[in-house]
C-alpha atoms as a PDB file:
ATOM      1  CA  UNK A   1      32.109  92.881 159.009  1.00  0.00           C
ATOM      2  CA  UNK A   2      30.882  96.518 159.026  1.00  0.00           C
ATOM      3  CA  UNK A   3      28.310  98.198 161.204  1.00  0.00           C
ATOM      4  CA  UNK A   4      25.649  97.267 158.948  1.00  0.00           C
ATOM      5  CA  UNK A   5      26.620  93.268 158.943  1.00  0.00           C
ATOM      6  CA  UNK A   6      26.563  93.500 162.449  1.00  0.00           C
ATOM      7  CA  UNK A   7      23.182  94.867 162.546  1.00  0.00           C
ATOM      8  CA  UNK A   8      21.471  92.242 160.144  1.00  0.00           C
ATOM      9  CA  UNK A   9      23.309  89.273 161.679  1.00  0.00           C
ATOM     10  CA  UNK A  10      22.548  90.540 165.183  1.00  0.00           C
ATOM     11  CA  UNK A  11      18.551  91.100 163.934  1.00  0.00           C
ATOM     12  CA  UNK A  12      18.727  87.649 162.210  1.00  0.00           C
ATOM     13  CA  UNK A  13      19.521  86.291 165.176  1.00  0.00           C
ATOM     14  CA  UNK A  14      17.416  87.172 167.599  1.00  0.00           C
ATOM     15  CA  UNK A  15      14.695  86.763 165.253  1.00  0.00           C
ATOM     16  CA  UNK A  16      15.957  83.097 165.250  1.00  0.00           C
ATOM     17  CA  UNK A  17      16.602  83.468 161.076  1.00  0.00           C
ATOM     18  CA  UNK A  18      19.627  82.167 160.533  1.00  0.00           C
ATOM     19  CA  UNK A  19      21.339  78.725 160.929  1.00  0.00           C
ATOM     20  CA  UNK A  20      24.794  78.202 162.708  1.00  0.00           C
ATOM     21  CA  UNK A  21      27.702  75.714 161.537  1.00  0.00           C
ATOM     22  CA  UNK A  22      30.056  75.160 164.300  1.00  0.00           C
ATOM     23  CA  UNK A  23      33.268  74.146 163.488  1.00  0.00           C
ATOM     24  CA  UNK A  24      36.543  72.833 165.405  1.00  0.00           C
ATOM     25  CA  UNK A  25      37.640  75.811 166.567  1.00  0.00           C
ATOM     26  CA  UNK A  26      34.812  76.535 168.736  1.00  0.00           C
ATOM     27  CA  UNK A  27      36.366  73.887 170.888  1.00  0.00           C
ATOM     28  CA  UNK A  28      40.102  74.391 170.111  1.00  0.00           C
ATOM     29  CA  UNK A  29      41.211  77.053 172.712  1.00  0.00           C
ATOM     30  CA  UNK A  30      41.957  79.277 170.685  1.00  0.00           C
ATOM     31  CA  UNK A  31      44.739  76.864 168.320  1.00  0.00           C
ATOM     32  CA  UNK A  32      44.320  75.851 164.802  1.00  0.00           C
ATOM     33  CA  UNK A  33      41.300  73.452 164.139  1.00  0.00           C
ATOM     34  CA  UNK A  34      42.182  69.673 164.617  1.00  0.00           C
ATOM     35  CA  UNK A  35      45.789  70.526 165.127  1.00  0.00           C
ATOM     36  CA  UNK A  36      46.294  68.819 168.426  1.00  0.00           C
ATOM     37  CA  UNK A  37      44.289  65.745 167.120  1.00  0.00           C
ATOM     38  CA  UNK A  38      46.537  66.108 163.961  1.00  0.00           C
ATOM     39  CA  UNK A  39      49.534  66.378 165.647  1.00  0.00           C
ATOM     40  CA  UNK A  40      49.256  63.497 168.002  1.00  0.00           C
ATOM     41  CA  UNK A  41      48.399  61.204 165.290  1.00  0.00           C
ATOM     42  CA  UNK A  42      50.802  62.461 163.039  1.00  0.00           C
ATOM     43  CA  UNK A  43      53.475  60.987 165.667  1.00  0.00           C
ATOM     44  CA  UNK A  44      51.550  57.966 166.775  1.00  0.00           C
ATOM     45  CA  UNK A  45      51.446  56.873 162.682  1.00  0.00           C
ATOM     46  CA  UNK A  46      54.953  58.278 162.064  1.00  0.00           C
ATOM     47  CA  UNK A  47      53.649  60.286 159.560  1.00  0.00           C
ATOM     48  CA  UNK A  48      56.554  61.077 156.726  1.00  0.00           C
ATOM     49  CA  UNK A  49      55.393  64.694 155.211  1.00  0.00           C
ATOM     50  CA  UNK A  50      55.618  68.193 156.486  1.00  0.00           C
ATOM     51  CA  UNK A  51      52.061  68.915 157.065  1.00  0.00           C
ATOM     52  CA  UNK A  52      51.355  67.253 160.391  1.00  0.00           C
ATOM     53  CA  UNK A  53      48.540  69.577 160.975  1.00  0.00           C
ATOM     54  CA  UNK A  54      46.165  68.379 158.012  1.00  0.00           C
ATOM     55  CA  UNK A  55      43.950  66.224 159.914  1.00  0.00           C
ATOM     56  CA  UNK A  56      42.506  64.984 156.934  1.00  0.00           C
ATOM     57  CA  UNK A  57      45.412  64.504 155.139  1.00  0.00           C
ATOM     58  CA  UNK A  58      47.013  62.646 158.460  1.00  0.00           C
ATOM     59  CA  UNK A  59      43.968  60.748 159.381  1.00  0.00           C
ATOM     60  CA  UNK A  60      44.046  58.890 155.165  1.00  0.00           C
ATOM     61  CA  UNK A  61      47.704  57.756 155.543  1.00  0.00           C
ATOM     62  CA  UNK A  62      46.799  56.528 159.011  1.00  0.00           C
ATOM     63  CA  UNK A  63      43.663  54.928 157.353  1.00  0.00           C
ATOM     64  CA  UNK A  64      45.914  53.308 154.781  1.00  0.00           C
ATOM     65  CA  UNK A  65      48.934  52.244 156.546  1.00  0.00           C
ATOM     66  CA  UNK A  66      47.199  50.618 159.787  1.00  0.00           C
ATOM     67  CA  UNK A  67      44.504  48.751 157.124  1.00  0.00           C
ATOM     68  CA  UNK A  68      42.197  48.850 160.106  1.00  0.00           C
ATOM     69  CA  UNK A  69      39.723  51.648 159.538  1.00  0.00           C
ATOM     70  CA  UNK A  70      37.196  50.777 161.894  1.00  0.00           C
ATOM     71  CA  UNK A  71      39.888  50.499 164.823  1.00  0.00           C
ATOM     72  CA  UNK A  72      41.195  53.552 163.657  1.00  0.00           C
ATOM     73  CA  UNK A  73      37.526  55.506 163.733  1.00  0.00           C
ATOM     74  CA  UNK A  74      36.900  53.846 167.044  1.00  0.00           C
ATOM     75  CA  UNK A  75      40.087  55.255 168.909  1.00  0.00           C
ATOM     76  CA  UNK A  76      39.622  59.202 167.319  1.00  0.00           C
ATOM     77  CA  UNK A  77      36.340  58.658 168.794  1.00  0.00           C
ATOM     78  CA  UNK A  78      37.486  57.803 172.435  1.00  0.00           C
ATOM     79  CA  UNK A  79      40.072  60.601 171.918  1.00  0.00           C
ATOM     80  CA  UNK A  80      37.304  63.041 171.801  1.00  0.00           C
ATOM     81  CA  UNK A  81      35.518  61.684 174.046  1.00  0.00           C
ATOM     82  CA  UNK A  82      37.870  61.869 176.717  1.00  0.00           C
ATOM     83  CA  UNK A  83      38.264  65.930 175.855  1.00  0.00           C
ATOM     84  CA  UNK A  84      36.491  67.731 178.608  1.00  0.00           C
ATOM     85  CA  UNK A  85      33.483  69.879 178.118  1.00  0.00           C
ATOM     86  CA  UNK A  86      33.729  73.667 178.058  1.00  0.00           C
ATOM     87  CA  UNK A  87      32.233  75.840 181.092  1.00  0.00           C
ATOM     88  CA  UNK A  88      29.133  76.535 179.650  1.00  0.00           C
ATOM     89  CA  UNK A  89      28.889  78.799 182.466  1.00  0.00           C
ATOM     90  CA  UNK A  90      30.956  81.011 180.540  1.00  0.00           C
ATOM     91  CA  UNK A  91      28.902  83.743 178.744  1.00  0.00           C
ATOM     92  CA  UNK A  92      30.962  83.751 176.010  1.00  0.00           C
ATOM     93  CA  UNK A  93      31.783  80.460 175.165  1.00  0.00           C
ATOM     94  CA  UNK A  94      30.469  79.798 171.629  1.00  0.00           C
ATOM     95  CA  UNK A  95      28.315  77.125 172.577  1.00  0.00           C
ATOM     96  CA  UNK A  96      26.598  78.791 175.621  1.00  0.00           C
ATOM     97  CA  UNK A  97      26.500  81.845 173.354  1.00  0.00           C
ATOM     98  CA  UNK A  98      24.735  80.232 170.665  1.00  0.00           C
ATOM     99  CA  UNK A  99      22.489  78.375 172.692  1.00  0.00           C
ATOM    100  CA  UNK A 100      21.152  81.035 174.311  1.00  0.00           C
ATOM    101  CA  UNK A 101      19.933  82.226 171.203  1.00  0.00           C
ATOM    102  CA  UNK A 102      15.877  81.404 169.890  1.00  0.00           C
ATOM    103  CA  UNK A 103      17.376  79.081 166.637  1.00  0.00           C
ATOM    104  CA  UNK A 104      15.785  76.002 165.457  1.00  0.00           C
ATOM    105  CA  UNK A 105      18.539  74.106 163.664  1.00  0.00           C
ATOM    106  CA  UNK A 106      22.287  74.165 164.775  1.00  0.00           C
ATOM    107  CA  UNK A 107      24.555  72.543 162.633  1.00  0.00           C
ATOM    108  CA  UNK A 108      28.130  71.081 163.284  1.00  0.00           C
ATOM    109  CA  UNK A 109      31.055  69.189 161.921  1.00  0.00           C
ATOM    110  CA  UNK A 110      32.064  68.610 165.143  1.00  0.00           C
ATOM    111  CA  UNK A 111      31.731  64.414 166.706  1.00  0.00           C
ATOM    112  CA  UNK A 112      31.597  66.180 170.084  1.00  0.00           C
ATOM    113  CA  UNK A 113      27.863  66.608 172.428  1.00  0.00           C
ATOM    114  CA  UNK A 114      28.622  70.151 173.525  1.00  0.00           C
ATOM    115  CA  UNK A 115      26.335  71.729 171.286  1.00  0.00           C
ATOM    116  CA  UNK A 116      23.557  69.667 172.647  1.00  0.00           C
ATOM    117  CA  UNK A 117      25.078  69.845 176.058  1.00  0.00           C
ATOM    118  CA  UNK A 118      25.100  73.270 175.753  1.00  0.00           C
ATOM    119  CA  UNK A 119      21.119  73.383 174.815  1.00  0.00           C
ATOM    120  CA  UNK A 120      20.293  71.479 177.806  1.00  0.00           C
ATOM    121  CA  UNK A 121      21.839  73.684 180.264  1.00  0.00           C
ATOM    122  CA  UNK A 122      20.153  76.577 178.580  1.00  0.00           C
ATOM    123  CA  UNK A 123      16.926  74.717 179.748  1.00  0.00           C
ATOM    124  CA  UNK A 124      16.128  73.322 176.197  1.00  0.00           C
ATOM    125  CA  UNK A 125      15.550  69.969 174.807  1.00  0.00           C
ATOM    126  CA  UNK A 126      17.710  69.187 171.967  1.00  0.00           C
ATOM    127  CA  UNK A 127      17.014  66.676 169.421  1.00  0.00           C
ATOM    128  CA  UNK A 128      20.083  64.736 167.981  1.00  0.00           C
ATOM    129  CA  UNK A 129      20.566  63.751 164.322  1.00  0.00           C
ATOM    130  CA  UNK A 130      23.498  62.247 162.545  1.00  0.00           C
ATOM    131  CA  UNK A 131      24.216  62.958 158.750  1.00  0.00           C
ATOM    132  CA  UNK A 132      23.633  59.443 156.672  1.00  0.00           C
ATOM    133  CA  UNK A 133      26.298  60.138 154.485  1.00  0.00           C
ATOM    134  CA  UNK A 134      28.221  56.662 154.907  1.00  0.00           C
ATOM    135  CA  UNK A 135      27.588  53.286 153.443  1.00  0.00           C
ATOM    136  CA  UNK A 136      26.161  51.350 156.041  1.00  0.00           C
ATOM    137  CA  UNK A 137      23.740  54.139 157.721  1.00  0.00           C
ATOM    138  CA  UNK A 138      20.321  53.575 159.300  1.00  0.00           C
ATOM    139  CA  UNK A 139      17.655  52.985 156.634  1.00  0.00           C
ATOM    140  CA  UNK A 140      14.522  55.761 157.393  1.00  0.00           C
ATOM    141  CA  UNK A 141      14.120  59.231 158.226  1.00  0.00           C
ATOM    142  CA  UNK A 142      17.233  60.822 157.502  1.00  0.00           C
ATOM    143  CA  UNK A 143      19.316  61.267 160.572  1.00  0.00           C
ATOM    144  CA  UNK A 144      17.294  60.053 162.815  1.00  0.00           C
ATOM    145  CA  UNK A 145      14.875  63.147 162.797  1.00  0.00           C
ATOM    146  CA  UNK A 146      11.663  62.909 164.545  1.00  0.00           C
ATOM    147  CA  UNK A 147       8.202  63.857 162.480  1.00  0.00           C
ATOM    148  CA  UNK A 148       7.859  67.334 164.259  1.00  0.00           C
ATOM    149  CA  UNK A 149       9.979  70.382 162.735  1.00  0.00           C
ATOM    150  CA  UNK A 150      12.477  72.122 164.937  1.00  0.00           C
ATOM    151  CA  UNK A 151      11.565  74.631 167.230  1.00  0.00           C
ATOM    152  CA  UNK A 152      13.605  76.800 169.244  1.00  0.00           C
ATOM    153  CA  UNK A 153      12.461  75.248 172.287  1.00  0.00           C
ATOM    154  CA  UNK A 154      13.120  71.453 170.863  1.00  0.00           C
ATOM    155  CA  UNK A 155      16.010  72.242 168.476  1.00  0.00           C
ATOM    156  CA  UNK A 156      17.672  69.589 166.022  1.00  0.00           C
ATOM    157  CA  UNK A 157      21.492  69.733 166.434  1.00  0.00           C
ATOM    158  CA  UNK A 158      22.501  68.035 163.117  1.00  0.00           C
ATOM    159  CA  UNK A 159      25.667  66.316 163.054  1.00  0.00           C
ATOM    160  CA  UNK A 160      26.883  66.511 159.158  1.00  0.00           C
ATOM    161  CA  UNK A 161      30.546  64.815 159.493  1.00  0.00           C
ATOM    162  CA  UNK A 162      29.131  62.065 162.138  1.00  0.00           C
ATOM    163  CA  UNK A 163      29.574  61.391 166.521  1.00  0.00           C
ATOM    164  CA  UNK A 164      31.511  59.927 168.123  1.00  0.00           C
ATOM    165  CA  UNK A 165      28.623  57.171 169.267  1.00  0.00           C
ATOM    166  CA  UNK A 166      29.105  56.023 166.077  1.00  0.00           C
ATOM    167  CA  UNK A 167      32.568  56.038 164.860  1.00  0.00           C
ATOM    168  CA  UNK A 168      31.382  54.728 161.488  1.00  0.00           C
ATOM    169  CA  UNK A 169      29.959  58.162 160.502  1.00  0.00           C
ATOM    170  CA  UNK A 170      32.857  60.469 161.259  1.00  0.00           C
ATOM    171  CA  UNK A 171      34.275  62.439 158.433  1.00  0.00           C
ATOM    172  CA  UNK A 172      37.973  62.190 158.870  1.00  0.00           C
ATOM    173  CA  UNK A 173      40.060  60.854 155.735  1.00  0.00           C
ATOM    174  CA  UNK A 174      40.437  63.291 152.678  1.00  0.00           C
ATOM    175  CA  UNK A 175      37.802  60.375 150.745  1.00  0.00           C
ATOM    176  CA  UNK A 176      35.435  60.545 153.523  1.00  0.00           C
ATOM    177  CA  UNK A 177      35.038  64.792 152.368  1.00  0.00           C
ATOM    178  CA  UNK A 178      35.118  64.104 149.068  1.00  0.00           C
ATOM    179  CA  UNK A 179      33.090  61.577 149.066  1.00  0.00           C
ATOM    180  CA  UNK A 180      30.387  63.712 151.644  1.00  0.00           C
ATOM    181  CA  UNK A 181      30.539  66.384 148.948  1.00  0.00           C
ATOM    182  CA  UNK A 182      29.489  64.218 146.451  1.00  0.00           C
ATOM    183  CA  UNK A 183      26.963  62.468 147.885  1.00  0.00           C
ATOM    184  CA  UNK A 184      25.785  65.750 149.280  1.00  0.00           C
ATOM    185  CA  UNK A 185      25.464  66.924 145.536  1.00  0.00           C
ATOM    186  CA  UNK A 186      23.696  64.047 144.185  1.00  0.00           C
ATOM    187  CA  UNK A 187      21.082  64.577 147.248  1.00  0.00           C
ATOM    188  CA  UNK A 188      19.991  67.739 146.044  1.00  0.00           C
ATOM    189  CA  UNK A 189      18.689  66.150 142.897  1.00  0.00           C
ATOM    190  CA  UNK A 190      16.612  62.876 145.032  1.00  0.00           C
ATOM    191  CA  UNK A 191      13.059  62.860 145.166  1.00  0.00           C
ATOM    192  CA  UNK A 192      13.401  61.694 149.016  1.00  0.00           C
ATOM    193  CA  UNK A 193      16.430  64.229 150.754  1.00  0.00           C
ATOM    194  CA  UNK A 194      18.568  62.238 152.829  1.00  0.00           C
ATOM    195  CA  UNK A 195      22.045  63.959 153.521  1.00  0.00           C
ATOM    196  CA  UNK A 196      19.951  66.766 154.009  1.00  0.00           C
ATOM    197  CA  UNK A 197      15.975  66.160 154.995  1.00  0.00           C
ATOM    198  CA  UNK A 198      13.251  68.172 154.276  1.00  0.00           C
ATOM    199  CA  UNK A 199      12.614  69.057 158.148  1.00  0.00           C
ATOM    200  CA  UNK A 200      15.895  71.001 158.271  1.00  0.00           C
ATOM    201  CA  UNK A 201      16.067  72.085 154.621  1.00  0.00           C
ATOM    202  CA  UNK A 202      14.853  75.405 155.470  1.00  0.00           C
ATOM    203  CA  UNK A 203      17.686  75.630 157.779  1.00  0.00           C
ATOM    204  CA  UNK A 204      20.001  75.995 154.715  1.00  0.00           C
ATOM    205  CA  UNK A 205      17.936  76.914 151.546  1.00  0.00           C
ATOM    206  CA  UNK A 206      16.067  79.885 153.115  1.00  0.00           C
ATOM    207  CA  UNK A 207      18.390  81.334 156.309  1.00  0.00           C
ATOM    208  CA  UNK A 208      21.241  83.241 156.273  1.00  0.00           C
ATOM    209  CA  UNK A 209      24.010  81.147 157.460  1.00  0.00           C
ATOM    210  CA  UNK A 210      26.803  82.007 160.341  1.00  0.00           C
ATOM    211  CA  UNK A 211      29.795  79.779 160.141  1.00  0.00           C
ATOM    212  CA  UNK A 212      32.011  79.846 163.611  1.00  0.00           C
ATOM    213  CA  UNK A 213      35.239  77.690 164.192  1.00  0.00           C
ATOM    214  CA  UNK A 214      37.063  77.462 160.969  1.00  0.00           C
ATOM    215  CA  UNK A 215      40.441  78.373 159.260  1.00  0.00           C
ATOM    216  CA  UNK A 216      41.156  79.163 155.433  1.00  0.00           C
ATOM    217  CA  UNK A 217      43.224  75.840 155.487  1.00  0.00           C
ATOM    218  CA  UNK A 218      40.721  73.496 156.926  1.00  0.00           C
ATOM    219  CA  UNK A 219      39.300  71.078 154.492  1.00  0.00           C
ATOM    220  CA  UNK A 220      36.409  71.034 156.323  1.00  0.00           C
ATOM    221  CA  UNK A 221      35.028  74.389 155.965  1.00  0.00           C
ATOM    222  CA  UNK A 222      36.393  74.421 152.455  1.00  0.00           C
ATOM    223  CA  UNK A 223      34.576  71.886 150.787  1.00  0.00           C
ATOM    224  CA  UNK A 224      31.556  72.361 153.246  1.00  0.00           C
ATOM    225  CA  UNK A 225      31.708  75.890 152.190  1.00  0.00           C
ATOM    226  CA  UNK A 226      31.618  75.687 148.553  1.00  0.00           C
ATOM    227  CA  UNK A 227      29.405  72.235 148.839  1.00  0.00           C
ATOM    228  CA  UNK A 228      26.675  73.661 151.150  1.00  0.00           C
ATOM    229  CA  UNK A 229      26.651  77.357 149.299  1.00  0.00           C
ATOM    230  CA  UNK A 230      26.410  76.107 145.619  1.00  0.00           C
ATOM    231  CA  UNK A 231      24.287  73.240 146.138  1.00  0.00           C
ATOM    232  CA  UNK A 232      21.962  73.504 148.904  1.00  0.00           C
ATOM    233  CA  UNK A 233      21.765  77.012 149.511  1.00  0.00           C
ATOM    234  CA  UNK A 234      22.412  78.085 145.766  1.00  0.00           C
ATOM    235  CA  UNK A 235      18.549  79.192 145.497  1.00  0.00           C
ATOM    236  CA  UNK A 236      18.664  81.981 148.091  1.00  0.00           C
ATOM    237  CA  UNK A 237      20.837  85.359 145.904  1.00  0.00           C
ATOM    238  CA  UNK A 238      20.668  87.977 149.153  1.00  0.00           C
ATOM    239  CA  UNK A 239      23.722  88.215 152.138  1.00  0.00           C
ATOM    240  CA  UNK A 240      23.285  84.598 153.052  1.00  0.00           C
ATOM    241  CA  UNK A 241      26.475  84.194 155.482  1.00  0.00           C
ATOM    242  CA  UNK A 242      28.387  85.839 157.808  1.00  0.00           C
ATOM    243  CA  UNK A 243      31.929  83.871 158.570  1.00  0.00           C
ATOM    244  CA  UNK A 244      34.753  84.023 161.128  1.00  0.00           C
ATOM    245  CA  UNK A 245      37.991  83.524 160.238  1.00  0.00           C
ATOM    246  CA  UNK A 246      41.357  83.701 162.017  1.00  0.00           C
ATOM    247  CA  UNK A 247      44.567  85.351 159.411  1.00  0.00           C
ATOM    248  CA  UNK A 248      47.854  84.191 161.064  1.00  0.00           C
ATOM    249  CA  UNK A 249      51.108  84.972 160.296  1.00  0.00           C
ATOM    250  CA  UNK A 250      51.525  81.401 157.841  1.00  0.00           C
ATOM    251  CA  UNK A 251      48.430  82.796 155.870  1.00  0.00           C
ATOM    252  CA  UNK A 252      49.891  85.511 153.832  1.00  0.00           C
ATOM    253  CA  UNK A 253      53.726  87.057 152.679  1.00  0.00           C
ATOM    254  CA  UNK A 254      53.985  91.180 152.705  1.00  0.00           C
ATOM    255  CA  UNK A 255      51.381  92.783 153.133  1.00  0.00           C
ATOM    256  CA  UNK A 256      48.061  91.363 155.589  1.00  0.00           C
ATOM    257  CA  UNK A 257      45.657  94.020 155.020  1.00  0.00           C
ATOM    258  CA  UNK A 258      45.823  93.209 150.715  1.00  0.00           C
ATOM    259  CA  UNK A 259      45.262  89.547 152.168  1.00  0.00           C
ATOM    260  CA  UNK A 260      42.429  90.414 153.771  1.00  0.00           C
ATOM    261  CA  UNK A 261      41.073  92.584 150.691  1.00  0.00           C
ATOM    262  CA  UNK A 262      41.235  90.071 148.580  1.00  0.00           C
ATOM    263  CA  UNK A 263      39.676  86.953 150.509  1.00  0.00           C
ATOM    264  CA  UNK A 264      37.163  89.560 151.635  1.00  0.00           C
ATOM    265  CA  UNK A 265      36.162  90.406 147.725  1.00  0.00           C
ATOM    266  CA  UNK A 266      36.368  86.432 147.049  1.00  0.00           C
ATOM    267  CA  UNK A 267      33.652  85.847 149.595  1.00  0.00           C
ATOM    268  CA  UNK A 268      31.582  88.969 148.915  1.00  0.00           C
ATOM    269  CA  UNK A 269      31.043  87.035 145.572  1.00  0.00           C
ATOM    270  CA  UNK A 270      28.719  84.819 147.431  1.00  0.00           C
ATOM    271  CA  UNK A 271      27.377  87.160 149.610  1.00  0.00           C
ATOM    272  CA  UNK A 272      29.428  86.789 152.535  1.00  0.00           C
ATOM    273  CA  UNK A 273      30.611  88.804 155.401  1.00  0.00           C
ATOM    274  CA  UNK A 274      33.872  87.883 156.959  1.00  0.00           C
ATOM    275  CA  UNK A 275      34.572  88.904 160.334  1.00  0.00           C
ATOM    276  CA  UNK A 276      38.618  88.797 161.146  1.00  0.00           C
ATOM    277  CA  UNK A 277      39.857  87.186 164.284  1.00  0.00           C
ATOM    278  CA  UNK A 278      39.436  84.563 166.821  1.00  0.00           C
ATOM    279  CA  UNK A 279      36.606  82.048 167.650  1.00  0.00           C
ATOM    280  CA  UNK A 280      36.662  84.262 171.291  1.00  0.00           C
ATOM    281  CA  UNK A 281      36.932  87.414 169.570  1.00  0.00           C
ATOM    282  CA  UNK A 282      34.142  86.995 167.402  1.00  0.00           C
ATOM    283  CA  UNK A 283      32.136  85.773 170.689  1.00  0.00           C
ATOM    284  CA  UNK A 284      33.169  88.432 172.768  1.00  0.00           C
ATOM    285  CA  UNK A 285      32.275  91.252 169.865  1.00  0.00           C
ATOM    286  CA  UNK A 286      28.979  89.322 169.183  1.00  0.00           C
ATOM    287  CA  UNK A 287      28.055  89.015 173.015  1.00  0.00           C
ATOM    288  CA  UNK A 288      28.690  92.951 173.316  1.00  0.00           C
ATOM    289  CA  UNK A 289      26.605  93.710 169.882  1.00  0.00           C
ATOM    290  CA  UNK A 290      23.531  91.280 171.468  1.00  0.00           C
ATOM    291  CA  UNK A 291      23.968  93.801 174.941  1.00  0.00           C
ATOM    292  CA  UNK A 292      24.616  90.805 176.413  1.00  0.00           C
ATOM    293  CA  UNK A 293      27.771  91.795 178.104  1.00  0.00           C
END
């Protein structure tokens, strides 16, 4: 991100025009999205392959091998559960940050409250909503949404890959994202939205959107990426995104900064501004350009 992204993400928002997805990272301490969720389930399944840090990948041969999906669902959920909540105190942490903010519709793929939690202690009243992306999912108003559009005083904190109070509608298994994707393609053609309703449509068809918390290797912002960009938000052509991303080491052979070039140029295709380092770095550099530390 130059001078001038910084400028036009910073105006957007304060001007509370742009929508937020907030990924795992926002909560991971600064390590790899999912991995320690991976990683302990990796072991507890005695998963056989190399990549014990593909939560999606891990979570589908637990899903398969246990035959109990619904156990399964239930104890990720009590795992997060148990996680404790960030100091939104903190002035930096990404969910304080954001919340601080005058935005109307947060997004996350995250089963977590702290978004929400973080609302509340900003003195706001957050309104929950849960993707309906599963077979079984309430029948009505998609998500849950009450009939008054989100404010920045009421906000709607949209939960596209499920909560953990309902362990049904997590995203975890590489079918559950494919099969989000495609139902989340097919919605864009229904007469009556549903993984996406009309109240927060705006959020993605009209706003510029800021993605915090992801990796290049996580499924999640991968297919959400390319699902929510080419679908969704296809109709809006001008700098709709600004992203964070972490390059480690195990991203790239030789030479980083021709790394960075080139995933740089893929994502200026679509309009996209990539800003290089940490969840906390990007905080940190965004608190300072707001003059808010």
């Amino acid at each position: 991100m130059n001078e001038k992204d910084w400028e036009r993400l910073v105006d957007q928002l304060k001007n509370g025009d742009c929508t937020p997805l907030v990924g795992p990272g926002a909560v991971g301490n600064g390590r790899p999205a999912g991995s320690g969720l991976s990683e302990a389930w990796a072991t507890s399944a005695e998963y056989p392959f190399t990549d014990q840090d593909d939560l999606p990948r891990v979570m589908q041969y637990a899903d398969v091998t246990e035959q109990q999906p619904e156990s399964v669902r239930q104890r990720v959920a009590g795992a997060v559960q148990a996680r404790p909540a960030p100091d939104f105190a903190a002035p930096t942490e990404p969910h304080a940050l954001l919340a601080r903010l005058p935005l109307p519709v947060y997004l996350t793929t995250n089963p977590d409250g702290f978004m929400g939690a973080a609302l509340r202690h900003a003195g706001k009243r957050p309104r929950r909503a849960v993707c309906p992306w599963y077979e079984g999912a309430p029948v009505g108003r998609a998500g849950g949404i009450p009939e008054a559009f989100p404010n920045p005083e009421e906000p709607v904190v949209y939960h596209l890959h499920g909560t953990v109070e309902e362990p049904r509608s997590l995203v975890l298994t590489e079918d559950d994202h494919l099969d989000f994707v495609m139902n989340l393609a097919m919605d864009r053609g229904a007469d009556d939205q549903q993984i996406i309703p009309t109240h927060i449509l705006p959020a993605l068809a009209t706003r510029p959107m800021l993605f915090l918390g992801y990796s290049l290797h996580d499924w999640t912002f991968r297919l959400l990426f390319h699902g929510l960009l080419r679908t969704v938000a296809a109709v809006q052509p001008r700098r709709r995104a600004s992203i964070q991303l972490a390059l480690t080491a195990a991203d790239y052979r030789g030479d980083r900064r021709r790394a960075e070039e080139y995933i740089a140029a893929y994502f200026g295709r679509w309009n996209v501004a990539v800003f290089w380092g940490s969840t906390a770095d990007f905080c940190a550099e965004l608190a300072d350009q707001l003059g808010w530390s």
